[in-house]
N, C-alpha and C. Protein backbone atom coordinates (compact mmCIF):
# COMPACT_ATOMS: atom_id res chain seq x y z
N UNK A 1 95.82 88.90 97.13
CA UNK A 1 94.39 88.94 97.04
C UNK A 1 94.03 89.68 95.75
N UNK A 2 94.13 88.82 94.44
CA UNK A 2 93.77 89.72 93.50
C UNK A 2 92.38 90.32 93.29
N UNK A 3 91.33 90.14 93.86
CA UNK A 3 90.24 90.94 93.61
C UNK A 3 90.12 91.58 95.54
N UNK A 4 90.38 91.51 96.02
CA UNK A 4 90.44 92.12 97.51
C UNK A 4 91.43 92.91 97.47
N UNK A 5 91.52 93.76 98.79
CA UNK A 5 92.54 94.80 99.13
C UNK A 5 93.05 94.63 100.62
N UNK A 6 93.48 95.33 101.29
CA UNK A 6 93.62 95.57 102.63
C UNK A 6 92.08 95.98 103.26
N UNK A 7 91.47 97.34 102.44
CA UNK A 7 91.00 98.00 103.20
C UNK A 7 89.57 96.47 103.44
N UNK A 8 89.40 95.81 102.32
CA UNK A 8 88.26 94.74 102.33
C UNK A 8 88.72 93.67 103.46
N UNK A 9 90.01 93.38 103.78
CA UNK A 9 90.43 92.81 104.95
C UNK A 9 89.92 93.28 106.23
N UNK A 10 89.69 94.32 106.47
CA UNK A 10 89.92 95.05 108.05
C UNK A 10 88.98 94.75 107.93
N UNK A 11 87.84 95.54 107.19
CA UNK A 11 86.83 95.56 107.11
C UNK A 11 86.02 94.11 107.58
N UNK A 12 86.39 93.09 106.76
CA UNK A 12 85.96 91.52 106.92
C UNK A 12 86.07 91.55 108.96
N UNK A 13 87.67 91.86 109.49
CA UNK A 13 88.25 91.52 110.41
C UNK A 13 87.20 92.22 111.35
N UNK A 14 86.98 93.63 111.24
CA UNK A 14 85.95 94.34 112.06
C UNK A 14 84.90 93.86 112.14
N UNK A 15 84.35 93.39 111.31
CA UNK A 15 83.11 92.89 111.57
C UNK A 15 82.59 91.70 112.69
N UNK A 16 84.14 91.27 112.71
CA UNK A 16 84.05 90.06 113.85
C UNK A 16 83.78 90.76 114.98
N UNK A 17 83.01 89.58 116.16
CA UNK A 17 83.16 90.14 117.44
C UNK A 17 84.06 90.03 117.97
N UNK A 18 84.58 90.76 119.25
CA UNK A 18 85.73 90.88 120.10
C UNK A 18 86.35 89.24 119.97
N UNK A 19 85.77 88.38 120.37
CA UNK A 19 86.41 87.34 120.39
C UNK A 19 86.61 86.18 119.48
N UNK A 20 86.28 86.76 118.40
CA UNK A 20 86.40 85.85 117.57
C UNK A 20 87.83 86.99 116.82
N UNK A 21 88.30 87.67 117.45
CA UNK A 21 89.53 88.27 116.75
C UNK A 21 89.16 89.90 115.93
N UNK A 22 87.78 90.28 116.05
CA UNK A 22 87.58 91.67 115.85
C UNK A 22 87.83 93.34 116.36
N UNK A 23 88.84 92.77 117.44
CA UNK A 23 89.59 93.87 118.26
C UNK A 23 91.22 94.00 117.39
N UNK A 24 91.52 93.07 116.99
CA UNK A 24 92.84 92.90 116.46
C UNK A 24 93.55 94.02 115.84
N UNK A 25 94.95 94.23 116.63
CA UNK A 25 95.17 95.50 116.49
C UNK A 25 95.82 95.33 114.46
N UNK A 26 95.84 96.56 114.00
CA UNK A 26 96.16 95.94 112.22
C UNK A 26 96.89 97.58 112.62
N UNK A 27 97.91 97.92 111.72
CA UNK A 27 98.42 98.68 110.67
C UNK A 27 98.72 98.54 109.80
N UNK A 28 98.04 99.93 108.74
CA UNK A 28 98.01 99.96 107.39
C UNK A 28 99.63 100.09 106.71
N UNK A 29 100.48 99.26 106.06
CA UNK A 29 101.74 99.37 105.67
C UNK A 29 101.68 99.23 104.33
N UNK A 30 101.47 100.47 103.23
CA UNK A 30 100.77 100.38 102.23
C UNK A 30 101.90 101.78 101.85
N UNK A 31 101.82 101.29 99.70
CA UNK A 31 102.54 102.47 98.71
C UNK A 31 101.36 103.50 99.01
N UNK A 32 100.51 103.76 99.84
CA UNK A 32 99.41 104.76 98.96
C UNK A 32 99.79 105.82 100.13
N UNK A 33 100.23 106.91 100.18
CA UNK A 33 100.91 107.56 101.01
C UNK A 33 100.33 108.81 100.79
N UNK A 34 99.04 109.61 99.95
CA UNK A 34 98.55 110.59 100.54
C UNK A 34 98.08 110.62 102.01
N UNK A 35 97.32 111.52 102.49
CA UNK A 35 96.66 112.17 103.40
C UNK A 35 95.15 111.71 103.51
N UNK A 36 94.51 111.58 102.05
CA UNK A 36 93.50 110.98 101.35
C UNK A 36 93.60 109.48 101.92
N UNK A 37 94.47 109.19 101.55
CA UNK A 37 95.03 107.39 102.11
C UNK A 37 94.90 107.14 102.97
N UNK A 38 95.60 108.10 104.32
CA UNK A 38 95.58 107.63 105.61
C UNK A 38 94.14 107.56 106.38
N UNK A 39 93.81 109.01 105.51
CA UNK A 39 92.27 108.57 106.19
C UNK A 39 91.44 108.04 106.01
N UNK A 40 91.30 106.98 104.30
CA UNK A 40 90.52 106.23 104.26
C UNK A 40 90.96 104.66 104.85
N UNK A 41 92.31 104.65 105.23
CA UNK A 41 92.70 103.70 106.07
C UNK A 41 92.09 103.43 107.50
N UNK A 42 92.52 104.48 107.98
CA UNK A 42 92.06 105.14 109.56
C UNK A 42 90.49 104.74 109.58
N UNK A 43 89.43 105.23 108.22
CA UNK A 43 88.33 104.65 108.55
C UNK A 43 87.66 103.18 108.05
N UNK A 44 88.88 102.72 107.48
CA UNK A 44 88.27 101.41 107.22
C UNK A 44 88.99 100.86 108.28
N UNK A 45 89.23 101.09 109.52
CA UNK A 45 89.17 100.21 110.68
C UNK A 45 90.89 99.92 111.38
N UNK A 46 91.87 100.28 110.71
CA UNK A 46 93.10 100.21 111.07
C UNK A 46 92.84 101.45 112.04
N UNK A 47 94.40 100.56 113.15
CA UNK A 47 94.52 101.94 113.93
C UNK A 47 95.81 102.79 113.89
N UNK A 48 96.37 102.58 112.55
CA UNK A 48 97.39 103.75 112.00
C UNK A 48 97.66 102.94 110.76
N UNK A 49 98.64 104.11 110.46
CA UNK A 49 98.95 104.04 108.84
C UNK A 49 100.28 104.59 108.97
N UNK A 50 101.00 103.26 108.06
CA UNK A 50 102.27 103.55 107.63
C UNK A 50 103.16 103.47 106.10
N UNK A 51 103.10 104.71 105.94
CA UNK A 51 103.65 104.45 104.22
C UNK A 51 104.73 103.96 103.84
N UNK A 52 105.20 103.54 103.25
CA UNK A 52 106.44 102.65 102.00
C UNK A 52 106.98 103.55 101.29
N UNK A 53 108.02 103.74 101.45
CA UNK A 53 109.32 102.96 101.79
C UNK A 53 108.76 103.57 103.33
N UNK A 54 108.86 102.73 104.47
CA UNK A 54 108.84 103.20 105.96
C UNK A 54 110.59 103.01 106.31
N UNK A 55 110.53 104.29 107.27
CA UNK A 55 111.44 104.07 108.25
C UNK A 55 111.27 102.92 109.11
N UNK A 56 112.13 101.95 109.18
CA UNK A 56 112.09 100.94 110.09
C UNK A 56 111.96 101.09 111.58
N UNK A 57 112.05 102.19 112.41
CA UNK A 57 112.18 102.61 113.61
C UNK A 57 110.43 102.80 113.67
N UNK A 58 109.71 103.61 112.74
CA UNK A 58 108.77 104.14 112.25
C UNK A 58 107.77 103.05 113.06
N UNK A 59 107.56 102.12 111.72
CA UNK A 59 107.30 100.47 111.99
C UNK A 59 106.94 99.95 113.19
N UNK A 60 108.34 99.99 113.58
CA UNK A 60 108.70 99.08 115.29
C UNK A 60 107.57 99.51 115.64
N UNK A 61 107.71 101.06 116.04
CA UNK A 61 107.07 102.22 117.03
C UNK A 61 105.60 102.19 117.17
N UNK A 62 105.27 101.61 115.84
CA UNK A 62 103.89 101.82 115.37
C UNK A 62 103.54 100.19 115.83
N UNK A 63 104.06 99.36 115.76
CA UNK A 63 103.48 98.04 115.76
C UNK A 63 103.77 97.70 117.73
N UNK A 64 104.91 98.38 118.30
CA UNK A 64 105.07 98.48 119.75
C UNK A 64 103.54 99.11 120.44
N UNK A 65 103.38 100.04 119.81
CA UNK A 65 102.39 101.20 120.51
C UNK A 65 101.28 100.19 120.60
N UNK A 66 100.93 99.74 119.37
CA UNK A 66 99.42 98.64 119.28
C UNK A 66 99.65 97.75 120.37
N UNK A 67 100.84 97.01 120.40
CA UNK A 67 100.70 95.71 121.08
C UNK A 67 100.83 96.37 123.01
N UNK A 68 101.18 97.84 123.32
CA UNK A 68 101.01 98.15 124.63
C UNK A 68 99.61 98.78 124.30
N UNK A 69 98.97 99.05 123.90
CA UNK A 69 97.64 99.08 123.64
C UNK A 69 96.50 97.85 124.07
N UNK A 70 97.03 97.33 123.05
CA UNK A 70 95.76 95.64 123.15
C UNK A 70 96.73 95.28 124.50
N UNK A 71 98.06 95.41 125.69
CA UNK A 71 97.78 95.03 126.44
C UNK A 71 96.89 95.36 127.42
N UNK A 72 97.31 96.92 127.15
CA UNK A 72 96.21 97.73 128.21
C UNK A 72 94.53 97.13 127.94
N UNK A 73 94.40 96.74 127.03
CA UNK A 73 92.86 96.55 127.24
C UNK A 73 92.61 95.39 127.88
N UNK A 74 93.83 94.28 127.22
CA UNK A 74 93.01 92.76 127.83
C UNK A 74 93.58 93.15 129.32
N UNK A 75 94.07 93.66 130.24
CA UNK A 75 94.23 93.60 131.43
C UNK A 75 93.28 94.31 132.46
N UNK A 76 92.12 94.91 131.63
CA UNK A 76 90.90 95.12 132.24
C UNK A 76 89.87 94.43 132.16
């Protein structure tokens, strides 16, 4: 996306309603690895942040947690 980013992605994605795919769980897997980063990640709509080079376990853990997450919700 040469004139877009991630954070203009979520952003687009949030804006949807629930069912048109605006719940969708996202992590941020991005070089930008301040503190500064995570939290402008965190508020452009991701629900974690993972920096590069990641631990691969890291990853899993982070992309596992979301998907027992979004199950817990659609099962209410």
């Amino acid at each position: 996306m040469p004139e877009k980013d991630g954070y203009w992605l979520i952003r687009r994605v949030r804006s949807l309603s629930p069912d048109q795919g605006g719940n969708t769980p996202a992590v941020a897997f991005t070089g930008c690895t301040t503190p500064e980063d995570r939290l402008n990640a965190l508020r452009a709509g991701f629900q974690t942040h993972v920096p590069k080079p990641a631990d691969l376990q890291e990853l899993a853990g982070a992309v596992a947690l979301l998907s027992l997450r979004r199950e817990a919700v659609l099962a209410f």
